[in-house]
PDB file of N, CA and C in Angstrom:
ATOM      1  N   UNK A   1     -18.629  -1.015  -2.630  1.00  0.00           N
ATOM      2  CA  UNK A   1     -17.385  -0.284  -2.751  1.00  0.00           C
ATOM      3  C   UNK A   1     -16.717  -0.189  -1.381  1.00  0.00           C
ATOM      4  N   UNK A   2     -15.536  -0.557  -1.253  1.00  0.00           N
ATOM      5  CA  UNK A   2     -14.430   0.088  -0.356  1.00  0.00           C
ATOM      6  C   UNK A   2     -13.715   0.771  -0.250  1.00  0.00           C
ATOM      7  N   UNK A   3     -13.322   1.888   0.906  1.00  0.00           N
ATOM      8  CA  UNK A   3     -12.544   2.676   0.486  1.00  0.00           C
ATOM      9  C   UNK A   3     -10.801   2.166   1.434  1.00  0.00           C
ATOM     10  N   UNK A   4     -10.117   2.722   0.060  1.00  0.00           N
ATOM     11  CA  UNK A   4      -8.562   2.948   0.330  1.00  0.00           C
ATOM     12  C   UNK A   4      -7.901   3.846   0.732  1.00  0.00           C
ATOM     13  N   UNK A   5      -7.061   3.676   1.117  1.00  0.00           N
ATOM     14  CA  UNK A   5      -5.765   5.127   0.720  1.00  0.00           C
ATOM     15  C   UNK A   5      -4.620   4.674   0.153  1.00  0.00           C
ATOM     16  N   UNK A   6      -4.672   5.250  -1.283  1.00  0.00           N
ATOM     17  CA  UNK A   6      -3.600   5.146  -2.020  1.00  0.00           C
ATOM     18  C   UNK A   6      -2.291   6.174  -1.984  1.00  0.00           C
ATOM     19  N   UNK A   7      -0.864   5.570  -1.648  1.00  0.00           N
ATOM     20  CA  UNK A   7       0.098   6.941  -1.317  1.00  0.00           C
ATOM     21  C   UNK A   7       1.136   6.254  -2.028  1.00  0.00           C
ATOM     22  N   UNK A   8       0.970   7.269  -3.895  1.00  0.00           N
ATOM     23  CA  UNK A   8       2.120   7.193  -4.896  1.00  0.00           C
ATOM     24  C   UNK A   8       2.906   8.064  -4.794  1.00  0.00           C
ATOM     25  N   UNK A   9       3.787   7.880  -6.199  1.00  0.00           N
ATOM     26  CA  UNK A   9       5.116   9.071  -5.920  1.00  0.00           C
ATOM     27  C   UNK A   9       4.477  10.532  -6.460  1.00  0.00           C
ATOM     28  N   UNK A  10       3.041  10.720  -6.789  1.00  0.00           N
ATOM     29  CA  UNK A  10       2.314  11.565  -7.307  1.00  0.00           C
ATOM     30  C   UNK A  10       1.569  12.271  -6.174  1.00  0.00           C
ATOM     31  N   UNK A  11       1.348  11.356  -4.971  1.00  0.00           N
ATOM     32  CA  UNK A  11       0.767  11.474  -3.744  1.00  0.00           C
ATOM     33  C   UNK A  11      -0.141  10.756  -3.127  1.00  0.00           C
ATOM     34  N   UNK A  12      -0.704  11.396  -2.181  1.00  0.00           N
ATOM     35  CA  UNK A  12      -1.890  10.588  -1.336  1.00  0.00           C
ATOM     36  C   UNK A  12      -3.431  10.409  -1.856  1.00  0.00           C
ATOM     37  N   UNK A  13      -3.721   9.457  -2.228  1.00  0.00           N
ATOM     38  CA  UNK A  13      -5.421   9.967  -2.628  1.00  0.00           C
ATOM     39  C   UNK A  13      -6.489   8.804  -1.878  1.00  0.00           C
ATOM     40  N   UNK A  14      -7.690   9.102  -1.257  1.00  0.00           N
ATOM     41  CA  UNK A  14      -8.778   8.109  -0.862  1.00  0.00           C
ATOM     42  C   UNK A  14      -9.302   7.734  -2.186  1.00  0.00           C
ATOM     43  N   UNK A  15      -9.925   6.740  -2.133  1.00  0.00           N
ATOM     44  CA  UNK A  15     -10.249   6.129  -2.990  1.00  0.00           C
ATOM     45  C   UNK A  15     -11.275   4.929  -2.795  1.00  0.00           C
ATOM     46  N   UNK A  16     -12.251   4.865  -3.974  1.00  0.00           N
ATOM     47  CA  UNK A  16     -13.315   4.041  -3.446  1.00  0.00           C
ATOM     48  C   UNK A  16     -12.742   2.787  -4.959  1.00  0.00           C
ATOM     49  N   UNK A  17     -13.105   1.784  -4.002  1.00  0.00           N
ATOM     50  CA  UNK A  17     -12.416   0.340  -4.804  1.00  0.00           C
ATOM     51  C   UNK A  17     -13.512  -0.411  -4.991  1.00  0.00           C
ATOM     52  N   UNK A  18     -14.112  -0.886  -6.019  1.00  0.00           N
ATOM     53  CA  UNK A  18     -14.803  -1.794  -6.480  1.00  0.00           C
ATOM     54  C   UNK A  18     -14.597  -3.553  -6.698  1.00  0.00           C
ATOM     55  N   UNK A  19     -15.272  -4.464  -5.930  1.00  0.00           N
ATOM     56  CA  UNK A  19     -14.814  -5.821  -6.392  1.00  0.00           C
ATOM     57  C   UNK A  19     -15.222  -6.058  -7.626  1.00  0.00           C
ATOM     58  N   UNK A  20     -13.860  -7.167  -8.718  1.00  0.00           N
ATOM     59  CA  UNK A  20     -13.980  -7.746  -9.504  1.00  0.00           C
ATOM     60  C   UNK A  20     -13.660  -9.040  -9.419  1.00  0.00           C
ATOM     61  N   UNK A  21     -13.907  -9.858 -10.607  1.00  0.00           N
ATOM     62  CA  UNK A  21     -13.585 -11.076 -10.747  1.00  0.00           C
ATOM     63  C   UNK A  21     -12.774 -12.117 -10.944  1.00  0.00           C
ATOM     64  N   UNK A  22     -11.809 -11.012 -12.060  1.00  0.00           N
ATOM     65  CA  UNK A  22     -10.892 -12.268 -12.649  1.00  0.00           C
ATOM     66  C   UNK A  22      -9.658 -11.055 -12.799  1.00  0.00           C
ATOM     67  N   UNK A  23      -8.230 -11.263 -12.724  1.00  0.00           N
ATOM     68  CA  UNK A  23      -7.442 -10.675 -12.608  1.00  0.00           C
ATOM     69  C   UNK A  23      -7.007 -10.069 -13.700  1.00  0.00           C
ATOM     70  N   UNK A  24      -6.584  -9.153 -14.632  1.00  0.00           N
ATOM     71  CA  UNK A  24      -5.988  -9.080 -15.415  1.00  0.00           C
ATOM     72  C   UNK A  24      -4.590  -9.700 -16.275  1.00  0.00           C
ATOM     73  N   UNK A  25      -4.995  -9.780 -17.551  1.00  0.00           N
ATOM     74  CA  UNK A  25      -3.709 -10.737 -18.127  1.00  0.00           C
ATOM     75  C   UNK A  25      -2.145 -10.356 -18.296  1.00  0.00           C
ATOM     76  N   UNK A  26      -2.069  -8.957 -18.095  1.00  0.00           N
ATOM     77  CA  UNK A  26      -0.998  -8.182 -17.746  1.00  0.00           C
ATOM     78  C   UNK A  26      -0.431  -8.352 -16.635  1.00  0.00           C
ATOM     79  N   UNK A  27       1.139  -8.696 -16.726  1.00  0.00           N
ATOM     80  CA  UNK A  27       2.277  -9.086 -15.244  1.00  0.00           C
ATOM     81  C   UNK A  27       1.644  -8.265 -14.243  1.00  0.00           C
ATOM     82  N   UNK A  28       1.880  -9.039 -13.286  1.00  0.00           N
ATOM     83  CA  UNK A  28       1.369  -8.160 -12.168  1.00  0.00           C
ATOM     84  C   UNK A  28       2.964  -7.655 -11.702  1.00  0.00           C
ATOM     85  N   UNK A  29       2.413  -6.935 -10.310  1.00  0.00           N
ATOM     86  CA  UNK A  29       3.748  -6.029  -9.883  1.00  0.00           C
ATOM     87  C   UNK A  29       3.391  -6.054  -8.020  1.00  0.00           C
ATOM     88  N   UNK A  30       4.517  -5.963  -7.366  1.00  0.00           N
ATOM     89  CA  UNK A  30       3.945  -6.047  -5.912  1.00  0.00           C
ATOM     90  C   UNK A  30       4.013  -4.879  -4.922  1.00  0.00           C
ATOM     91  N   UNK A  31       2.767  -4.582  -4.707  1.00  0.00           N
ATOM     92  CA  UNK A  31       2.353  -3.420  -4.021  1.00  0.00           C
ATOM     93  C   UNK A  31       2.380  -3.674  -2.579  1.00  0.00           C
ATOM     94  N   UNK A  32       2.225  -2.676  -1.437  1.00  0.00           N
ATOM     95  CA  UNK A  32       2.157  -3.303  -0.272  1.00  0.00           C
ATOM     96  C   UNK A  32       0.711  -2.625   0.038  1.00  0.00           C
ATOM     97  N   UNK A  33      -0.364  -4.287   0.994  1.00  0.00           N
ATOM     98  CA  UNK A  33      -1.349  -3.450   0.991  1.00  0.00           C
ATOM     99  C   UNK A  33      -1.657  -3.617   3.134  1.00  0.00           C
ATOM    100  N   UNK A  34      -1.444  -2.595   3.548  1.00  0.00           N
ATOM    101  CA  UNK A  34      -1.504  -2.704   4.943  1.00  0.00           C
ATOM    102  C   UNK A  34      -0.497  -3.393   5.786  1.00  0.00           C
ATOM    103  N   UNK A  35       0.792  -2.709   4.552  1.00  0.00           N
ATOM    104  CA  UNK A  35       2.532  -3.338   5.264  1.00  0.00           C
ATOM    105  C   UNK A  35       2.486  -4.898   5.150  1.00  0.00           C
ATOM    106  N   UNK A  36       1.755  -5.467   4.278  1.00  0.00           N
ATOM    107  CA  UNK A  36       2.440  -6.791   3.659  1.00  0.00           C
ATOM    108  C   UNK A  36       2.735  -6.562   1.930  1.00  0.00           C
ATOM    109  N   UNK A  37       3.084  -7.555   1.485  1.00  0.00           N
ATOM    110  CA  UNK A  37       3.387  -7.458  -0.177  1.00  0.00           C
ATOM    111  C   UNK A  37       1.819  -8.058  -0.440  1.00  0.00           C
ATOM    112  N   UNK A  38       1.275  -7.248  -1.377  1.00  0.00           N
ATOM    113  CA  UNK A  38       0.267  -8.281  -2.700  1.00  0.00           C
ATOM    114  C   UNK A  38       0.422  -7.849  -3.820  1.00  0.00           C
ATOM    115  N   UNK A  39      -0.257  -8.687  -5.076  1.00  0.00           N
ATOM    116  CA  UNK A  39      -0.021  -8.692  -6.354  1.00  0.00           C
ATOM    117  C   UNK A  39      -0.865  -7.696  -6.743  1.00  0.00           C
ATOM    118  N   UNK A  40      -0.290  -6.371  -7.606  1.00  0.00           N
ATOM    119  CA  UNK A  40      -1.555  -5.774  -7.947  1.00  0.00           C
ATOM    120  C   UNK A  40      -1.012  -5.376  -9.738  1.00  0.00           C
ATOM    121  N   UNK A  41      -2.335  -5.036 -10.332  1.00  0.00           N
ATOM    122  CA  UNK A  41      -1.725  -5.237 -11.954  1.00  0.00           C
ATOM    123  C   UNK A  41      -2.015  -3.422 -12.752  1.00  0.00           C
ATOM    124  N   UNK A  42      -2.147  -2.995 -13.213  1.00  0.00           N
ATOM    125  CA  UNK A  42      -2.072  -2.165 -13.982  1.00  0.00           C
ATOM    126  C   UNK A  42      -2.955  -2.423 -15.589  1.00  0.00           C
ATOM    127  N   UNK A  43      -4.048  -1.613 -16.174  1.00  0.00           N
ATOM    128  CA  UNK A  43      -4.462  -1.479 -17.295  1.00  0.00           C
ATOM    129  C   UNK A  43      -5.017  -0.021 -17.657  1.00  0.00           C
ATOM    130  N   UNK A  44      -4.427  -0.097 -19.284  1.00  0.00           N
ATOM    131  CA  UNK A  44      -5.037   1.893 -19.864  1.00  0.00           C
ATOM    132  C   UNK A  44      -5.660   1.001 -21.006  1.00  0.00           C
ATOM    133  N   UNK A  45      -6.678   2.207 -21.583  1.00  0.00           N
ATOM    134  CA  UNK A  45      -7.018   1.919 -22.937  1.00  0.00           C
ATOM    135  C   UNK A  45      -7.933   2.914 -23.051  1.00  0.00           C
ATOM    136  N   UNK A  46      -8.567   3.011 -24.294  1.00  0.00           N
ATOM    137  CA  UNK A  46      -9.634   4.071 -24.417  1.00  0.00           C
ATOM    138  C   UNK A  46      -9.694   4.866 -23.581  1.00  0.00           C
ATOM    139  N   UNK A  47      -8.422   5.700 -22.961  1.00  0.00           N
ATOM    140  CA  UNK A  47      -8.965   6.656 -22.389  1.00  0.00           C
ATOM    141  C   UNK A  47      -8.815   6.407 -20.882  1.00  0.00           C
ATOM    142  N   UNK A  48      -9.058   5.383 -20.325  1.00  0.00           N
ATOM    143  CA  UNK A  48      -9.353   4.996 -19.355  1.00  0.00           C
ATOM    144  C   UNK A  48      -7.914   4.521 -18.526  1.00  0.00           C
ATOM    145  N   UNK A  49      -7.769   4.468 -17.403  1.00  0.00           N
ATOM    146  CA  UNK A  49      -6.782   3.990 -16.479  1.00  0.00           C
ATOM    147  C   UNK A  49      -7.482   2.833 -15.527  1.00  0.00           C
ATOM    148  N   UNK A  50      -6.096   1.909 -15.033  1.00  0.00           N
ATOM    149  CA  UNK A  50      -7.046   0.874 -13.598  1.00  0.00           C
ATOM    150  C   UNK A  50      -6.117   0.746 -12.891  1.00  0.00           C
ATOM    151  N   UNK A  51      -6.160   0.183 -11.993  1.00  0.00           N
ATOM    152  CA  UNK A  51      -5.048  -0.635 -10.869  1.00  0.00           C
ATOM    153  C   UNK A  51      -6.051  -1.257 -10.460  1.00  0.00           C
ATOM    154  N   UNK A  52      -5.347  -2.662 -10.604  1.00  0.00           N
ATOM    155  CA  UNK A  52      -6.056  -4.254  -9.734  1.00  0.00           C
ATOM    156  C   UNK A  52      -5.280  -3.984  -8.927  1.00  0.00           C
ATOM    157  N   UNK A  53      -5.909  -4.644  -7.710  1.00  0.00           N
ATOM    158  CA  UNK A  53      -4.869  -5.398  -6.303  1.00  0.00           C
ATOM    159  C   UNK A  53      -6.045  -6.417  -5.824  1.00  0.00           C
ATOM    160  N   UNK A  54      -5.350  -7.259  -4.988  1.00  0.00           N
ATOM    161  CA  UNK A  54      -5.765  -7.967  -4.225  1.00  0.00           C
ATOM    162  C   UNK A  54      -5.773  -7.876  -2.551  1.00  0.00           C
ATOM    163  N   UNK A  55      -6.755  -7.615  -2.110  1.00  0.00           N
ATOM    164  CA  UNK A  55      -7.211  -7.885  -0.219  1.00  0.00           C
ATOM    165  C   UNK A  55      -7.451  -8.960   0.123  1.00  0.00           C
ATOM    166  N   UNK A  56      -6.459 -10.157   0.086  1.00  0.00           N
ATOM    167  CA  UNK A  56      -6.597 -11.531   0.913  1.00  0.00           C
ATOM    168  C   UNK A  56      -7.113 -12.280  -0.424  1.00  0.00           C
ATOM    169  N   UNK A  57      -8.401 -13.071  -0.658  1.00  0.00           N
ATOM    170  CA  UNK A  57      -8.985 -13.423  -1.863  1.00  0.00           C
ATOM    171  C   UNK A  57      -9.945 -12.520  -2.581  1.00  0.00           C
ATOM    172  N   UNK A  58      -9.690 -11.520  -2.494  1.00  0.00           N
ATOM    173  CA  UNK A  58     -10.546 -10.176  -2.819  1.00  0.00           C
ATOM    174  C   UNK A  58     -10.342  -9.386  -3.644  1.00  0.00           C
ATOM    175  N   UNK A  59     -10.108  -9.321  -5.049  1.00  0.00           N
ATOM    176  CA  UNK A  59      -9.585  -8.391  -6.234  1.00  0.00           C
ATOM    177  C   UNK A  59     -10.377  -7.176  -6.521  1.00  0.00           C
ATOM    178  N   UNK A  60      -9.925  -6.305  -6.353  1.00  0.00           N
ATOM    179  CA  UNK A  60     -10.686  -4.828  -6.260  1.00  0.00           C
ATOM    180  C   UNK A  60     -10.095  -3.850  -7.544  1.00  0.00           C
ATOM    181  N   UNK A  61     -10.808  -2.955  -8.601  1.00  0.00           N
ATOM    182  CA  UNK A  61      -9.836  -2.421  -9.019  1.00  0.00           C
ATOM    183  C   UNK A  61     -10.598  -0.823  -8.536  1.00  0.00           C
ATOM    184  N   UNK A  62      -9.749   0.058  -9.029  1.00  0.00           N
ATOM    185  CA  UNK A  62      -9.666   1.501  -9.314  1.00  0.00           C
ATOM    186  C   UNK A  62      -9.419   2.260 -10.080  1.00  0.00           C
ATOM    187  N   UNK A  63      -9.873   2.933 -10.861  1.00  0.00           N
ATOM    188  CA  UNK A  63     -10.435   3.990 -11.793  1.00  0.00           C
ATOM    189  C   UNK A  63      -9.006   5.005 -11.548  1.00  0.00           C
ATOM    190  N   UNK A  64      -7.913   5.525 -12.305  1.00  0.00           N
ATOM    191  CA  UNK A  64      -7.305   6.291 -11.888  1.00  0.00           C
ATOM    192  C   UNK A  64      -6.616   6.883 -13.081  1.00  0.00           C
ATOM    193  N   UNK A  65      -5.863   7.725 -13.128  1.00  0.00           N
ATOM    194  CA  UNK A  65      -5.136   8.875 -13.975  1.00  0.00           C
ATOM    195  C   UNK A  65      -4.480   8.272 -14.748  1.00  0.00           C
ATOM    196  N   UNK A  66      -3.833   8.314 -16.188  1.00  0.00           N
ATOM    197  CA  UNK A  66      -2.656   7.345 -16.243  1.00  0.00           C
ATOM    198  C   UNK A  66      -1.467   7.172 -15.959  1.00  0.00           C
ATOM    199  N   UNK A  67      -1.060   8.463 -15.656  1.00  0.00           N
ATOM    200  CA  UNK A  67       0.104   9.061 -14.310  1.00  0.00           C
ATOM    201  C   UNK A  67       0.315   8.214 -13.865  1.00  0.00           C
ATOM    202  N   UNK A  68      -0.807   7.721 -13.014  1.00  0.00           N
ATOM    203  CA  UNK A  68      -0.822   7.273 -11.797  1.00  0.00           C
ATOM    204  C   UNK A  68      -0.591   5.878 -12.008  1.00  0.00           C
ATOM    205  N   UNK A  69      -0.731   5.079 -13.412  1.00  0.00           N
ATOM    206  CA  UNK A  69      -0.355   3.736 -13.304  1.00  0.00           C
ATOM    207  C   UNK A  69       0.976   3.228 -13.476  1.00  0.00           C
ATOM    208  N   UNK A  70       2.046   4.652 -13.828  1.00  0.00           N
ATOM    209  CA  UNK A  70       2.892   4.719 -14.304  1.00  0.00           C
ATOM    210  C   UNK A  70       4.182   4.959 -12.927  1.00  0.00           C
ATOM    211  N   UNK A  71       3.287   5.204 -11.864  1.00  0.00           N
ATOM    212  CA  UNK A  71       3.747   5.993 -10.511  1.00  0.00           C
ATOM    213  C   UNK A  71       3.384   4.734  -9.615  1.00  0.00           C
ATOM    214  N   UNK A  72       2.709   3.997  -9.768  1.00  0.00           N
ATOM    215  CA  UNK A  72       2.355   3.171  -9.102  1.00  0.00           C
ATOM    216  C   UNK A  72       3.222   1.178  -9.498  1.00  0.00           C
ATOM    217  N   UNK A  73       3.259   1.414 -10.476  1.00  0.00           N
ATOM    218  CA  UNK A  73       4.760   0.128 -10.956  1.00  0.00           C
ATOM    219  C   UNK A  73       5.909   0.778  -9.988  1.00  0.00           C
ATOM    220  N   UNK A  74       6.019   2.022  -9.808  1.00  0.00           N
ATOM    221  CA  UNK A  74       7.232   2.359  -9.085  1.00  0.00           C
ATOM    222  C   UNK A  74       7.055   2.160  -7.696  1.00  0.00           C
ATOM    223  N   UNK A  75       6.321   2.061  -7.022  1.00  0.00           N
ATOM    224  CA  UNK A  75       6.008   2.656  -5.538  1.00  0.00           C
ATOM    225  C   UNK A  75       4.565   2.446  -4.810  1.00  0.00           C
ATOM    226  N   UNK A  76       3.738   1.439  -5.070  1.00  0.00           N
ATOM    227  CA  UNK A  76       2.640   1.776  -4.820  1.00  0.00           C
ATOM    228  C   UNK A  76       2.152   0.912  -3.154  1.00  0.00           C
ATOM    229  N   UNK A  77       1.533   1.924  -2.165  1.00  0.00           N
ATOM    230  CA  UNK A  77       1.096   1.146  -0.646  1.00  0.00           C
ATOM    231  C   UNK A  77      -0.042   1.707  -0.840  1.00  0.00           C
ATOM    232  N   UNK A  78      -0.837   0.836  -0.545  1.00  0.00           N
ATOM    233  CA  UNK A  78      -2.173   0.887  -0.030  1.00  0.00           C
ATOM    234  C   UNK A  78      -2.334   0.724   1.197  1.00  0.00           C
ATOM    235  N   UNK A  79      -3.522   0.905   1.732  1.00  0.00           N
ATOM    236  CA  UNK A  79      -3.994   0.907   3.246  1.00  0.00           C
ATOM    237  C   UNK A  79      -5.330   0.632   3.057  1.00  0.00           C
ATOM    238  N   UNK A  80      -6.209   0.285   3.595  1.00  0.00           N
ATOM    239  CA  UNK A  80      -7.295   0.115   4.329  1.00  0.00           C
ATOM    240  C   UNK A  80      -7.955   1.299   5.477  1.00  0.00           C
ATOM    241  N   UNK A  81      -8.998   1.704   5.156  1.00  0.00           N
ATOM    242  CA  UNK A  81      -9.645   2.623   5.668  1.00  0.00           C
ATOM    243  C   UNK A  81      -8.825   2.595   7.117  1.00  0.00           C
ATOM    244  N   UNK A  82      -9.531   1.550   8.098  1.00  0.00           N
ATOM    245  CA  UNK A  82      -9.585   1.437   9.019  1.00  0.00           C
ATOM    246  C   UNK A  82      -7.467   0.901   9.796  1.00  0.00           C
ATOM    247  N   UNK A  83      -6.998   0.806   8.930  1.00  0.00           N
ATOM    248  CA  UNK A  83      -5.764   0.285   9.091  1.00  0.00           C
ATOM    249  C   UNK A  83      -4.831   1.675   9.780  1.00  0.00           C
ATOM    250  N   UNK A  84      -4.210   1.237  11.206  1.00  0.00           N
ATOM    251  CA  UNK A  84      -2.920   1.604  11.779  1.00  0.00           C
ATOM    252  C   UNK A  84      -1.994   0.980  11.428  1.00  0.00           C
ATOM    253  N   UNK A  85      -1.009   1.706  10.965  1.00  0.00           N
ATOM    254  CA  UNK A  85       0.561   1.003  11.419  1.00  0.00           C
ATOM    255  C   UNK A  85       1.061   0.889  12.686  1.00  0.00           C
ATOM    256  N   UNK A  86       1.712   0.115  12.857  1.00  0.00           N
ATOM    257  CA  UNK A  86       1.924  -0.398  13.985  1.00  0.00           C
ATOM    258  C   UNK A  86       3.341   0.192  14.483  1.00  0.00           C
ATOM    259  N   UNK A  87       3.697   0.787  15.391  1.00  0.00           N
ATOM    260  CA  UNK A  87       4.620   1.948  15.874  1.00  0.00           C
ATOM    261  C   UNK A  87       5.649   0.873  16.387  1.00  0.00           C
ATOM    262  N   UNK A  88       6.762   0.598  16.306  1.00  0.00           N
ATOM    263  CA  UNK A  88       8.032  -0.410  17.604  1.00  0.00           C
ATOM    264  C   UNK A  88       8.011   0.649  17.749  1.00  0.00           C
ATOM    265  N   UNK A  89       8.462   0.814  18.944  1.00  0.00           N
ATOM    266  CA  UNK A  89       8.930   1.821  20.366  1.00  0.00           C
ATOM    267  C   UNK A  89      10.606   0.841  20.263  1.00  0.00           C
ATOM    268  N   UNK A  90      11.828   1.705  20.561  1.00  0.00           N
ATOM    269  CA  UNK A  90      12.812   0.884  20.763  1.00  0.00           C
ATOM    270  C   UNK A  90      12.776   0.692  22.685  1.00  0.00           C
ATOM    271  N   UNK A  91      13.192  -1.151  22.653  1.00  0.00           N
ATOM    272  CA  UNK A  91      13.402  -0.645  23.738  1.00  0.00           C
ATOM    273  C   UNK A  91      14.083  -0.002  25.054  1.00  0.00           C
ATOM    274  N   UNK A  92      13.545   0.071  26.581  1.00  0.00           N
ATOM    275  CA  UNK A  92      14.307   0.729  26.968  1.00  0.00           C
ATOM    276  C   UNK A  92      15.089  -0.089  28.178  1.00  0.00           C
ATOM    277  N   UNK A  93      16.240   0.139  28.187  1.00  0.00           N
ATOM    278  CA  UNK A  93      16.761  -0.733  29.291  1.00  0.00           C
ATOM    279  C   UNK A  93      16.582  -0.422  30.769  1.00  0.00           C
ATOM    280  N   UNK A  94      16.279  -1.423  31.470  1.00  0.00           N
ATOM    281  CA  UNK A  94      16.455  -1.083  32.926  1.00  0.00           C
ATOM    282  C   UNK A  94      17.553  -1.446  34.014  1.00  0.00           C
ATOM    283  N   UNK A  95      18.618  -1.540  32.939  1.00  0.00           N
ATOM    284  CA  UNK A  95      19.943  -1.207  34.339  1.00  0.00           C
ATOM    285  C   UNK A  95      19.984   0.167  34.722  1.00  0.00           C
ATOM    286  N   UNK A  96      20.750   0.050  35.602  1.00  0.00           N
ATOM    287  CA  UNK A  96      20.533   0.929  36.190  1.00  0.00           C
ATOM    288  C   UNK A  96      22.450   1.128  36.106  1.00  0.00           C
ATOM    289  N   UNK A  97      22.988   2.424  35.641  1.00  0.00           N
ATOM    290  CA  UNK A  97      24.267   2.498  35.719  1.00  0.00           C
ATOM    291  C   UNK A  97      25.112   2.641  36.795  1.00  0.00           C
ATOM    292  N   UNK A  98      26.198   2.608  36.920  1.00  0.00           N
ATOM    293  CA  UNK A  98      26.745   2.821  38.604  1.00  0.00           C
ATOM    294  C   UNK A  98      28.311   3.884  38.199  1.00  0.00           C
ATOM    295  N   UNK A  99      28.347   5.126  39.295  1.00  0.00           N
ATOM    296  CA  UNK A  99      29.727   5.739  38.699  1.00  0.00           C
ATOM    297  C   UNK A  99      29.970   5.246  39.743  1.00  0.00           C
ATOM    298  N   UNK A 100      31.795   5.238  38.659  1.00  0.00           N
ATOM    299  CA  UNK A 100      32.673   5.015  39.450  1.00  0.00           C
ATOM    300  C   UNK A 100      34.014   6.040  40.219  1.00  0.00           C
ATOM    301  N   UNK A 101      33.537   6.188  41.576  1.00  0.00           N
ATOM    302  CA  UNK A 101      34.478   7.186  42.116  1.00  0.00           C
ATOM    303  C   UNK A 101      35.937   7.024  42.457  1.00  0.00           C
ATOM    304  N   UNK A 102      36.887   7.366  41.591  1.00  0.00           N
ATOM    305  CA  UNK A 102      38.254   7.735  42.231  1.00  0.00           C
ATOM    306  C   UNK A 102      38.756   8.094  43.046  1.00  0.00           C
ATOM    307  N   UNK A 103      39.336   7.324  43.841  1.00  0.00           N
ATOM    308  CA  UNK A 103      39.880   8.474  45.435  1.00  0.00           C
ATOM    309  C   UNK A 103      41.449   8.591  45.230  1.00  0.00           C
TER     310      UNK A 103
END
């Protein structure tokens, strides 16, 4: 198991992700996972909720609310435990200005 952080329009939750095998036959939808796009899919039934995604060649799903699969077609980023975003700083110029005095 790996853990995530999942942040829907429902909120933030950690989360432990399990690898699977084969993707689900349901459209997928594109999530961002560590500020790129991947394909991740959605399944309910008996009760039960999922979200597939993919980590590179790595299909993982998660166990979740059905809320949440419904919140997650809308909006869904993942992260990686260990994952920073990466901050731009704008930058700063180094002229240097000059006034100009009137006599």
């Amino acid at each position: 198991m790996t853990n995530f952080i999942f942040t829907l329009s429902t909120g933030t939750q950690k989360v432990a992700a399990t690898k699977y095998a084969h993707a689900p036959r349901s459209a997928p939808f594109v999530a961002m996972l560590d500020g790129e796009p991947t394909d991740a899919w959605t399944t309910e039934g008996r009760g039960s909720a999922y979200i597939y995604f993919k980590d590179g060649a790595t299909l993982y799903y998660v166990k979740v609310l059905a809320t949440d699969t419904v919140a997650a077609k809308t909006n869904l980023v993942i992260e990686s435990e260990g994952y920073a975003p990466r901050v731009v700083r704008p930058k700063t110029t180094n002229s240097r200005t000059r006034k100009v005095v009137k006599a």
